[in-house]
Protein backbone atom coordinates (compact mmCIF):
# COMPACT_ATOMS: atom_id res chain seq x y z
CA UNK A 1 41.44 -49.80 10.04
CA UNK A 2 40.53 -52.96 11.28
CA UNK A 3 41.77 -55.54 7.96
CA UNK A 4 45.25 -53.02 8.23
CA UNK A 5 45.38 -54.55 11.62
CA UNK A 6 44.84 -58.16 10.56
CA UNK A 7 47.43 -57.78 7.39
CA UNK A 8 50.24 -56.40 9.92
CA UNK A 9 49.77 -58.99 11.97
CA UNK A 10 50.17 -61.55 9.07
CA UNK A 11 53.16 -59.76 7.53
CA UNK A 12 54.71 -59.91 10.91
CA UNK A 13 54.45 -63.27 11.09
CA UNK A 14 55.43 -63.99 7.34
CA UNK A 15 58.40 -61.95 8.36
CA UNK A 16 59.88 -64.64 9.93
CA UNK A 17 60.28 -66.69 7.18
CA UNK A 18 61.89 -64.19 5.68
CA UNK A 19 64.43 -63.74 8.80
CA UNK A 20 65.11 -67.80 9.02
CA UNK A 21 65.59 -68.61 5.57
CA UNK A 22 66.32 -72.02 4.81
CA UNK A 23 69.93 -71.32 3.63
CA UNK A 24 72.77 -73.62 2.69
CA UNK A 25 72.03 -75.94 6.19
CA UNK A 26 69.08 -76.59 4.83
CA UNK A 27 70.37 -77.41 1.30
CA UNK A 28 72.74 -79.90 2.79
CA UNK A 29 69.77 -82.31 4.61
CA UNK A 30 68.61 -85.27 2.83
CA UNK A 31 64.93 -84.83 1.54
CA UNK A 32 62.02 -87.30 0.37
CA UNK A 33 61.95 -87.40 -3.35
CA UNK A 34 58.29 -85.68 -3.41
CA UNK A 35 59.54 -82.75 -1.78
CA UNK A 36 57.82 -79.31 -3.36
CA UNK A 37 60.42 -76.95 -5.51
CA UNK A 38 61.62 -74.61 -3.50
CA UNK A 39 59.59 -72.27 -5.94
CA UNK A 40 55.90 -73.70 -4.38
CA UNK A 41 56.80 -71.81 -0.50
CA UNK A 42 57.19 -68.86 -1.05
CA UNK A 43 54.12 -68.68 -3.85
CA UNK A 44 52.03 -71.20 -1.79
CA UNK A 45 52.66 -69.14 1.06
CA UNK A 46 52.15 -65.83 -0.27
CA UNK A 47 48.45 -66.92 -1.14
CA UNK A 48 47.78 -68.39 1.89
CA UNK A 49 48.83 -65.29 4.19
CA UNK A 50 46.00 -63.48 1.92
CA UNK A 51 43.50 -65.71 2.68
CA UNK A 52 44.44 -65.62 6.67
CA UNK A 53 44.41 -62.43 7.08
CA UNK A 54 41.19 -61.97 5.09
CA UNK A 55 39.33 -65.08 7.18
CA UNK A 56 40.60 -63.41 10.70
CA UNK A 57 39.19 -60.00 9.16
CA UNK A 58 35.99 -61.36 8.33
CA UNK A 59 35.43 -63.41 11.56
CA UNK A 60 36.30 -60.48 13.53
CA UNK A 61 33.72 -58.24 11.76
CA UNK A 62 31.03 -60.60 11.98
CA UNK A 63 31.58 -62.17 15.66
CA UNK A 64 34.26 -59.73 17.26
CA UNK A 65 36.94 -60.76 19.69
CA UNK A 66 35.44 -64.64 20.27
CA UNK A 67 36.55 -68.22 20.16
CA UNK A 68 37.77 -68.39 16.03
CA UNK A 69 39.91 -65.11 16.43
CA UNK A 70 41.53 -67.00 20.13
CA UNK A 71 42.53 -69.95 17.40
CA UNK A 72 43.23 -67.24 14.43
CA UNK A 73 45.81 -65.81 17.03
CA UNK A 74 47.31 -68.74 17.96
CA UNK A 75 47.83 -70.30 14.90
CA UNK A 76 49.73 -66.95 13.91
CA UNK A 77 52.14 -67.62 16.89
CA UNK A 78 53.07 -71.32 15.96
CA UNK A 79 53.62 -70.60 12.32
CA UNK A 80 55.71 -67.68 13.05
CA UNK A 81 57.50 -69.94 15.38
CA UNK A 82 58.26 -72.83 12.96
CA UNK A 83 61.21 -70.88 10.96
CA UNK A 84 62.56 -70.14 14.04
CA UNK A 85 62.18 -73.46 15.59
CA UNK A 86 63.56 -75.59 12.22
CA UNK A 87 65.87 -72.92 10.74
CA UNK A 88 66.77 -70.91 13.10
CA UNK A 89 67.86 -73.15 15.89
CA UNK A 90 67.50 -76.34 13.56
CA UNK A 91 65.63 -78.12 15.96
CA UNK A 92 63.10 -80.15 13.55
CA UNK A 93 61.94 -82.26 16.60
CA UNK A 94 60.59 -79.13 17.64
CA UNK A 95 59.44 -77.78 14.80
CA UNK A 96 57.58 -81.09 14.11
CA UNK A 97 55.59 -80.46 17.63
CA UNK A 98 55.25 -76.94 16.85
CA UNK A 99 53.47 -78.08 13.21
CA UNK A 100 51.13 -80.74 14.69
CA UNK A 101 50.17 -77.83 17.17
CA UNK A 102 49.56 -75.63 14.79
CA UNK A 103 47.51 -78.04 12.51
CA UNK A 104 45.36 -78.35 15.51
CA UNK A 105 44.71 -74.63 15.85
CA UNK A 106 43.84 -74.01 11.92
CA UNK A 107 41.61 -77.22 12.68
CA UNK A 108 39.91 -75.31 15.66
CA UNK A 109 39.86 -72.42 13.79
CA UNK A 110 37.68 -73.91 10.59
CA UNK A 111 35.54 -75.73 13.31
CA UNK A 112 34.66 -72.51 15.32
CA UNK A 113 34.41 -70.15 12.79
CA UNK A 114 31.90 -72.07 10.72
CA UNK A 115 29.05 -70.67 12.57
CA UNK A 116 30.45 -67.59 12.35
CA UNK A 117 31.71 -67.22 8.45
CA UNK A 118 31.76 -70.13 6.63
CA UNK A 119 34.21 -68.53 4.02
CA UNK A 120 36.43 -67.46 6.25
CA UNK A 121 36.20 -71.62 7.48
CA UNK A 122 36.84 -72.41 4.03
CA UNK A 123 39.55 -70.30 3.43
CA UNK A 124 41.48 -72.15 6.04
CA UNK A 125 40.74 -75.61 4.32
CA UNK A 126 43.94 -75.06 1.88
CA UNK A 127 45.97 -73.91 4.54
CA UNK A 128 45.39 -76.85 6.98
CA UNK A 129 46.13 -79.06 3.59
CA UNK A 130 49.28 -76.96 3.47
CA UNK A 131 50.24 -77.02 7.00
CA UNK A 132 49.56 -81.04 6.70
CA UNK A 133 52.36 -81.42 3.62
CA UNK A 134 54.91 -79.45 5.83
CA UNK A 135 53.97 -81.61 8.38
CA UNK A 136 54.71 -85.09 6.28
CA UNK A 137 57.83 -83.32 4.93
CA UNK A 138 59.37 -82.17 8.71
CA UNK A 139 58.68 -85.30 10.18
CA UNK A 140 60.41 -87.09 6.75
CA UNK A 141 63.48 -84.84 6.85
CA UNK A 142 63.90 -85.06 10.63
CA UNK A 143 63.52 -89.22 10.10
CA UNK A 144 65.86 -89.11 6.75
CA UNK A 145 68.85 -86.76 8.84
CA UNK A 146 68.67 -88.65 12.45
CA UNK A 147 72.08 -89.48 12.32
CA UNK A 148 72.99 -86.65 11.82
């Protein structure tokens, strides 16, 4: 009952990717030439919602309700906020602040939960390598469309 918890939670929150979609506004911004297909996000993605939900599972049956699962849970909020933040109200400035928040969170996630499950520590590693490349690529679209 428990992991069906943890997977709801991470579908909910890969939801709103699905309700901010990057559209035609998107299409339109000017990009940095190393940019990922748009084929990589949702696949890239897709893999890494697996492996959060599994790590907050795991930490949760091994530690319970404790420091990793308060970063787990945050770090759910601030990437469900990013579509909505550089989509949605196509505010990259804030989305960029959102993204270096949550970078810190998956960070203070792999550092508590060590102790606790270092798989479910690992398991975060490609995420926060992820969550780093979105971060290079908001902060280059926002700097390439200022004038906008």
């Amino acid at each position: 009952m428990a992991a069906a918890i943890f997977i709801v939670l991470v579908i909910l929150t890969a939801a709103s990717g699905a309700v901010f979609k990057p559209g035609s506004w998107y299409e339109t911004l000017r990009k940095p030439s190393w940019t990922p297909p748009n084929w990589a996000f949702p696949t890239v993605w897709t893999i890494l919602y697996i492996m959060i939900a599994y790590a907050g599972w795991s930490v949760w049956a091994a530690a319970g309700w404790s420091l990793p699962l308060l970063f787990w849970a945050a770090q759910l909020v601030l990437n469900g906020m990013w579509s909505w933040l550089f989509f949605g109200l196509r505010r990259m400035g804030l989305a960029l602040g959102d993204v270096a928040l949550l970078w810190l969170a998956i960070a203070g996630f792999i550092v508590t939960a060590w102790p606790v499950s270092q798989l479910a520590a690992l398991l975060f590693a490609p995420y926060l390598v992820w969550v780093t490349i979105a971060g290079l690529l908001n902060f280059s679209v926002l700097r390439l469309n200022e004038a906008d």
